[in-house]
Protein backbone atom coordinates (compact mmCIF):
# COMPACT_ATOMS: atom_id res chain seq x y z
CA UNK A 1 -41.05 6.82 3.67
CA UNK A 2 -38.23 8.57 5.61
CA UNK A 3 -35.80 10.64 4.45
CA UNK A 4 -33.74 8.20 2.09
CA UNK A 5 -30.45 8.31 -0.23
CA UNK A 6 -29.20 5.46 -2.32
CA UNK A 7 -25.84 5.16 -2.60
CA UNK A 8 -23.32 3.56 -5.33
CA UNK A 9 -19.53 2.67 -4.52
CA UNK A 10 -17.68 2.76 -7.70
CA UNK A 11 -14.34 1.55 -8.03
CA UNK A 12 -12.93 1.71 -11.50
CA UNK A 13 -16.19 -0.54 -12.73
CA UNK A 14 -17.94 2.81 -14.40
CA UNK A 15 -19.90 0.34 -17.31
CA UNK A 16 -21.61 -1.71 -14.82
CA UNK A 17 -21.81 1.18 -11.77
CA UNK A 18 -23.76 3.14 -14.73
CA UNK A 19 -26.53 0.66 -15.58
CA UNK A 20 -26.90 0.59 -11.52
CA UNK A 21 -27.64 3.88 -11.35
CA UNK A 22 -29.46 4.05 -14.22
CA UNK A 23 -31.59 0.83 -12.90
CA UNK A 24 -32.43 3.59 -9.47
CA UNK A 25 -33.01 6.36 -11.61
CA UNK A 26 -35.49 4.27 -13.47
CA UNK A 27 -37.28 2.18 -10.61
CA UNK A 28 -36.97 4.32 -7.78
CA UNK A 29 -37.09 8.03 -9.69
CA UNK A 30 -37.76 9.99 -6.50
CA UNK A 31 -34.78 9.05 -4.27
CA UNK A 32 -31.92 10.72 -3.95
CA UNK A 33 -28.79 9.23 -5.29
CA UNK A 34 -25.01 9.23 -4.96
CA UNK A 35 -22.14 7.98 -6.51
CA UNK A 36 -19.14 7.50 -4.20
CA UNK A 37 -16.05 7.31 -7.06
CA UNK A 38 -13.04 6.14 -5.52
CA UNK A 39 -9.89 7.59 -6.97
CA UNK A 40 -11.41 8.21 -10.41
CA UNK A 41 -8.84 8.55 -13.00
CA UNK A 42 -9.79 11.71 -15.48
CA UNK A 43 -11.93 10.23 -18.27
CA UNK A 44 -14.33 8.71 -15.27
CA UNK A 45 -14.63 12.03 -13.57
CA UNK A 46 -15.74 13.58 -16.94
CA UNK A 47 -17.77 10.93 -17.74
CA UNK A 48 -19.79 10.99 -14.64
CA UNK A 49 -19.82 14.10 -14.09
CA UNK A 50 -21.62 14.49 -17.51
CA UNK A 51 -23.99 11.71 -16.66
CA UNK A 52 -24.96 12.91 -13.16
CA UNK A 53 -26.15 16.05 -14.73
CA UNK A 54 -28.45 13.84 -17.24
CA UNK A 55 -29.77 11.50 -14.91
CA UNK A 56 -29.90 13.83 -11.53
CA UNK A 57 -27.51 12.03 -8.80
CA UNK A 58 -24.66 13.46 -6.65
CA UNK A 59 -21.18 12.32 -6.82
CA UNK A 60 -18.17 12.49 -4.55
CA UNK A 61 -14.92 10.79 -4.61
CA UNK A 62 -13.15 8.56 -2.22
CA UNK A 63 -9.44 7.17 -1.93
CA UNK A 64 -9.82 3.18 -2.18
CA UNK A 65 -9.68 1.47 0.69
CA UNK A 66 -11.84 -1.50 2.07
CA UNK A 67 -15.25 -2.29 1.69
CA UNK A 68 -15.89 -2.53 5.16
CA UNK A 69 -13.93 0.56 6.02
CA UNK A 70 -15.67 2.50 3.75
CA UNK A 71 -18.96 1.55 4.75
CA UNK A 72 -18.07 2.76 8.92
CA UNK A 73 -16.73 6.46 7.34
CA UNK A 74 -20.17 6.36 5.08
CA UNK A 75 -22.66 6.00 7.95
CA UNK A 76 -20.23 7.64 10.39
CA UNK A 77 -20.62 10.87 8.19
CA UNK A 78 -24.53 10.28 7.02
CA UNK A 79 -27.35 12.89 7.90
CA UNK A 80 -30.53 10.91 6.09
CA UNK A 81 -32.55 8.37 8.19
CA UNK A 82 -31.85 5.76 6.12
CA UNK A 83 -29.49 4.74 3.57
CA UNK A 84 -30.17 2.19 0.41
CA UNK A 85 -26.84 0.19 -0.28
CA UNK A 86 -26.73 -0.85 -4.06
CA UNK A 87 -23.44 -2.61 -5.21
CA UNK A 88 -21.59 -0.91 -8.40
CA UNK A 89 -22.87 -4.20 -9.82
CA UNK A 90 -26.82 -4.62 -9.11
CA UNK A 91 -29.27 -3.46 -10.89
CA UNK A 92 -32.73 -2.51 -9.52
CA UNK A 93 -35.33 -4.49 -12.03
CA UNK A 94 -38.49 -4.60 -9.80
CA UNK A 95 -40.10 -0.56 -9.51
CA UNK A 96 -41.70 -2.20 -6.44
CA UNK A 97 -38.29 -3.28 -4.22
CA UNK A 98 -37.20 0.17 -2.86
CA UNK A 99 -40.94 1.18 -2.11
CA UNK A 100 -41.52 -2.45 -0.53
CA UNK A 101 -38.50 -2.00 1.68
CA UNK A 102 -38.81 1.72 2.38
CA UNK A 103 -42.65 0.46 3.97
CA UNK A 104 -40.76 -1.67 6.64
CA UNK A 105 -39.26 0.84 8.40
CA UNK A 106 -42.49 2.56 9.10
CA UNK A 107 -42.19 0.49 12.67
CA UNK A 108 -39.29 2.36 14.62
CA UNK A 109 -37.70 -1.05 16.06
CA UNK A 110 -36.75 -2.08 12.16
CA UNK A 111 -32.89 -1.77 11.62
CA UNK A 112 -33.02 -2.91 8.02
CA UNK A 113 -35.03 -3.86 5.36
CA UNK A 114 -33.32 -6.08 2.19
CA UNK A 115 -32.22 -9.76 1.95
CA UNK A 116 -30.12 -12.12 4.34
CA UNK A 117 -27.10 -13.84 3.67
CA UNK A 118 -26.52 -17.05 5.99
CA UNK A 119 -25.92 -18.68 8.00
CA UNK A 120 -24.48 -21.85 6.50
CA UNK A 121 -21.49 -24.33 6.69
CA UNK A 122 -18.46 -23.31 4.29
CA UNK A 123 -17.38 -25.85 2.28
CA UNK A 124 -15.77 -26.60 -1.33
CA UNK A 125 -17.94 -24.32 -3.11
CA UNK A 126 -15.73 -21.61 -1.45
CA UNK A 127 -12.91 -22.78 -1.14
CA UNK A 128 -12.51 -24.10 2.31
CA UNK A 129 -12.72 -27.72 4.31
CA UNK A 130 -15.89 -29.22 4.90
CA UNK A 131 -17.10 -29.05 8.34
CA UNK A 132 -15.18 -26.50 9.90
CA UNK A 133 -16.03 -23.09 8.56
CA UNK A 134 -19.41 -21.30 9.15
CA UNK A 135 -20.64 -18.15 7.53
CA UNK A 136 -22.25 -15.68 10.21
CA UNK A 137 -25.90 -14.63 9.10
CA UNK A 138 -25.62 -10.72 7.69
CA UNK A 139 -27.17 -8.49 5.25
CA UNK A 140 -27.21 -9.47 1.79
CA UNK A 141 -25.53 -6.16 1.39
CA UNK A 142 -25.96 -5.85 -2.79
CA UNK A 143 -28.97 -4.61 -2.25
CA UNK A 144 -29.89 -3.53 1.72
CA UNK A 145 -31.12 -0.60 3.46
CA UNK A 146 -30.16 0.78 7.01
CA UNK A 147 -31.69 3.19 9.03
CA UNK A 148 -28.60 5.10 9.84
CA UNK A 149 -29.29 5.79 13.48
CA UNK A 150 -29.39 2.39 14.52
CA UNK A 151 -26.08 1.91 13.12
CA UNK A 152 -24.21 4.42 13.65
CA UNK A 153 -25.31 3.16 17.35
CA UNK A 154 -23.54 -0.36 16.51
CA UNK A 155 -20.03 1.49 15.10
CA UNK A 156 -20.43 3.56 18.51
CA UNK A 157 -20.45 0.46 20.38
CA UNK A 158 -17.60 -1.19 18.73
CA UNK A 159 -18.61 -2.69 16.02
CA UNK A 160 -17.68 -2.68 11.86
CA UNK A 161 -18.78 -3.29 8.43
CA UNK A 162 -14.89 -5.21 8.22
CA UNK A 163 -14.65 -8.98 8.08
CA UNK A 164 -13.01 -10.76 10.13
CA UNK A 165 -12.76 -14.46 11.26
CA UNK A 166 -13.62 -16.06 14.95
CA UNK A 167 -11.34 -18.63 15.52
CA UNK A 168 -13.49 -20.70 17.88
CA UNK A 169 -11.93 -24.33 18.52
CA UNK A 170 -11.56 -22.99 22.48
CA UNK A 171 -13.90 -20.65 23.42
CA UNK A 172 -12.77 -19.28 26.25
CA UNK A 173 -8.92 -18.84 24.52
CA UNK A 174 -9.30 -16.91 21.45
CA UNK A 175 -5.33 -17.03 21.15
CA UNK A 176 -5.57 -20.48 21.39
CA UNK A 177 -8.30 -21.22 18.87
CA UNK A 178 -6.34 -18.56 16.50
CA UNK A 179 -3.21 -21.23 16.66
CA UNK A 180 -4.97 -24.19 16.64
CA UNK A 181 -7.00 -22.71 13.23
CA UNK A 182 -3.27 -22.60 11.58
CA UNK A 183 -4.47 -27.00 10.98
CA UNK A 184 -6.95 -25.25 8.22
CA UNK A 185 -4.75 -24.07 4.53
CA UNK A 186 -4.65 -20.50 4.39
CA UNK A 187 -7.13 -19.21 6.87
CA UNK A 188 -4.02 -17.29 9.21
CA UNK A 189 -0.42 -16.26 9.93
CA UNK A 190 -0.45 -20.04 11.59
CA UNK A 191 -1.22 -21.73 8.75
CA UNK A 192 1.76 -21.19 7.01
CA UNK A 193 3.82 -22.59 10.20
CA UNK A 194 1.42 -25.54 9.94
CA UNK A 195 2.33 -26.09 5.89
CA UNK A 196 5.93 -25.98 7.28
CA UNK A 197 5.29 -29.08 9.92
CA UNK A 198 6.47 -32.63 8.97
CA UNK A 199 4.19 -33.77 5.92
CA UNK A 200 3.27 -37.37 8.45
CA UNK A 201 2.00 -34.60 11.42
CA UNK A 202 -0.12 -32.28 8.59
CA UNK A 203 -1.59 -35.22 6.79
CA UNK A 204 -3.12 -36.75 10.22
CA UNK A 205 -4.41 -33.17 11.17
CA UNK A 206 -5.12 -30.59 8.52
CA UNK A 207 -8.53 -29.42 8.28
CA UNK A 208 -9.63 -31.70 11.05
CA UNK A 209 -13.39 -30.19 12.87
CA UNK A 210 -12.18 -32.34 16.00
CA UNK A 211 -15.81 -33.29 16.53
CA UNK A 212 -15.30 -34.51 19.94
CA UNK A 213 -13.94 -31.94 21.57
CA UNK A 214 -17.45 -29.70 20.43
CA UNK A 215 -18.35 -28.69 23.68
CA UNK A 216 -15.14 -26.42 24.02
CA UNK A 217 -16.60 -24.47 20.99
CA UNK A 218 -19.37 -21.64 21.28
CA UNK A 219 -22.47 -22.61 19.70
CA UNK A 220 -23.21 -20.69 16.46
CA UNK A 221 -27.61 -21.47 15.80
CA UNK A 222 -27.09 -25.26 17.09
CA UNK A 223 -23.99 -25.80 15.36
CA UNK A 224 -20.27 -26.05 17.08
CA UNK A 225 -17.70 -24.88 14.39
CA UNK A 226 -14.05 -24.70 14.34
CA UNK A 227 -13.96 -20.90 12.94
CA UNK A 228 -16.79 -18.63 11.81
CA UNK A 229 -16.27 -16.05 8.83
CA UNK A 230 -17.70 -12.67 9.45
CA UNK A 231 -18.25 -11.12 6.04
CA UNK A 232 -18.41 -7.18 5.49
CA UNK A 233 -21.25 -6.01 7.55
CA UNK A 234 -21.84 -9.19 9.18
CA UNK A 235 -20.68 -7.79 12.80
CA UNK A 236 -23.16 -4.76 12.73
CA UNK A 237 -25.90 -7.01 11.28
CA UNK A 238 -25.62 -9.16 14.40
């Protein structure tokens, strides 16, 4: 395998960001690990300070800030080929994940190596309308791995772990579509100028997909929708 690190973002969640790195130590004992430890008050510096001594990892610390954000000045900075993502939250069960992954990247063309997340319609379960959200296809980034060339090649161009929405109703207008997404509760600065309409106007058009007006939209895998969400890492996983 290439030269690998794991790495741990803990932020004020030391009980369950210690059974992850415990689960790493455990089932994959030969990688390197770090702890990033963002703004660690003084009983969590102590603590894992103690424990990286016991169970062999490195830890820095971080101010809080975004996920996304965090992740661009991570692989920005990185000097290892690839980098293992683990949230403060995951545990590694299976001794035979990290070694399974690791084997992908033994072709040069392979970017990652993990689990996808998407694409699919949002709906109640989170929250939103049916019909007029759609999740963009990323890295299921609990558990991922990156080789760190590759992306640092995608931040170069532009791109950023950060999420961010694509307000698509007109295509070719993105201010447009961005105003014309204000019809959907909460999803921008428009909405609350929508809330603030006439309650006849808002009744007849919140959270309406406008189905026949489709072909203004950009197609997202055969689908049309009003506004697609762009979770954290989404826009260097496309």
């Amino acid at each position: 395998m290439a030269d690998l690190v794991a790495v741990v973002i803990n932020v004020h969640t030391d009980l369950v960001a210690t059974l992850a790195l415990v689960s790493l130590r455990r089932n994959a004992p030969d990688v390197p690990l770090r702890l990033v430890n963002c703004e660690p008050s003084p009983t969590s510096r102590d603590y894992f300070a103690d424990l990286a001594i016991k169970f062999d990892f490195e830890v820095v610390e971080e101010n809080i800030g975004p996920h996304g954000e965090a992740l661009d000045r991570l692989f920005r900075a990185e000097s290892a080929d690839l980098v293992l993502l683990l949230d403060s939250d995951a545990e590694v069960l299976d001794p035979d994940l990290v070694p399974k992954c690791g084997a992908f990247f033994e072709n040069d063309q392979v970017f990652g190596a993990g689990f996808v997340h998407g694409p699919a319609w949002l709906g109640e379960a989170q929250g939103r309308p049916d019909g007029g959200g759609y999740y963009q296809e990323r890295a299921w980034l609990p558990f991922a791995i990156f080789r760190t060339e590759m992306v640092q090649e995608a931040l170069q161009a532009g791109h950023s772990f950060a999420h961010f929405i694509v307000y698509n109703d007109v295509a070719a207008s993105p201010r447009l579509s961005s105003l014309l997404a204000g019809r959907f509760p909460n999803l921008n600065h428009h909405s609350l100028h929508f809330a603030r309409l006439p309650e006849l106007f808002r009744t007849r058009w919140q959270s309406r997909p406008f189905k026949n007006l489709a072909w203004l939209r950009r197609d997202y895998y055969g689908q049309r929708p009003n506004y697609v969400y762009y979770d954290t890492g989404a826009s260097v996983y496309q």
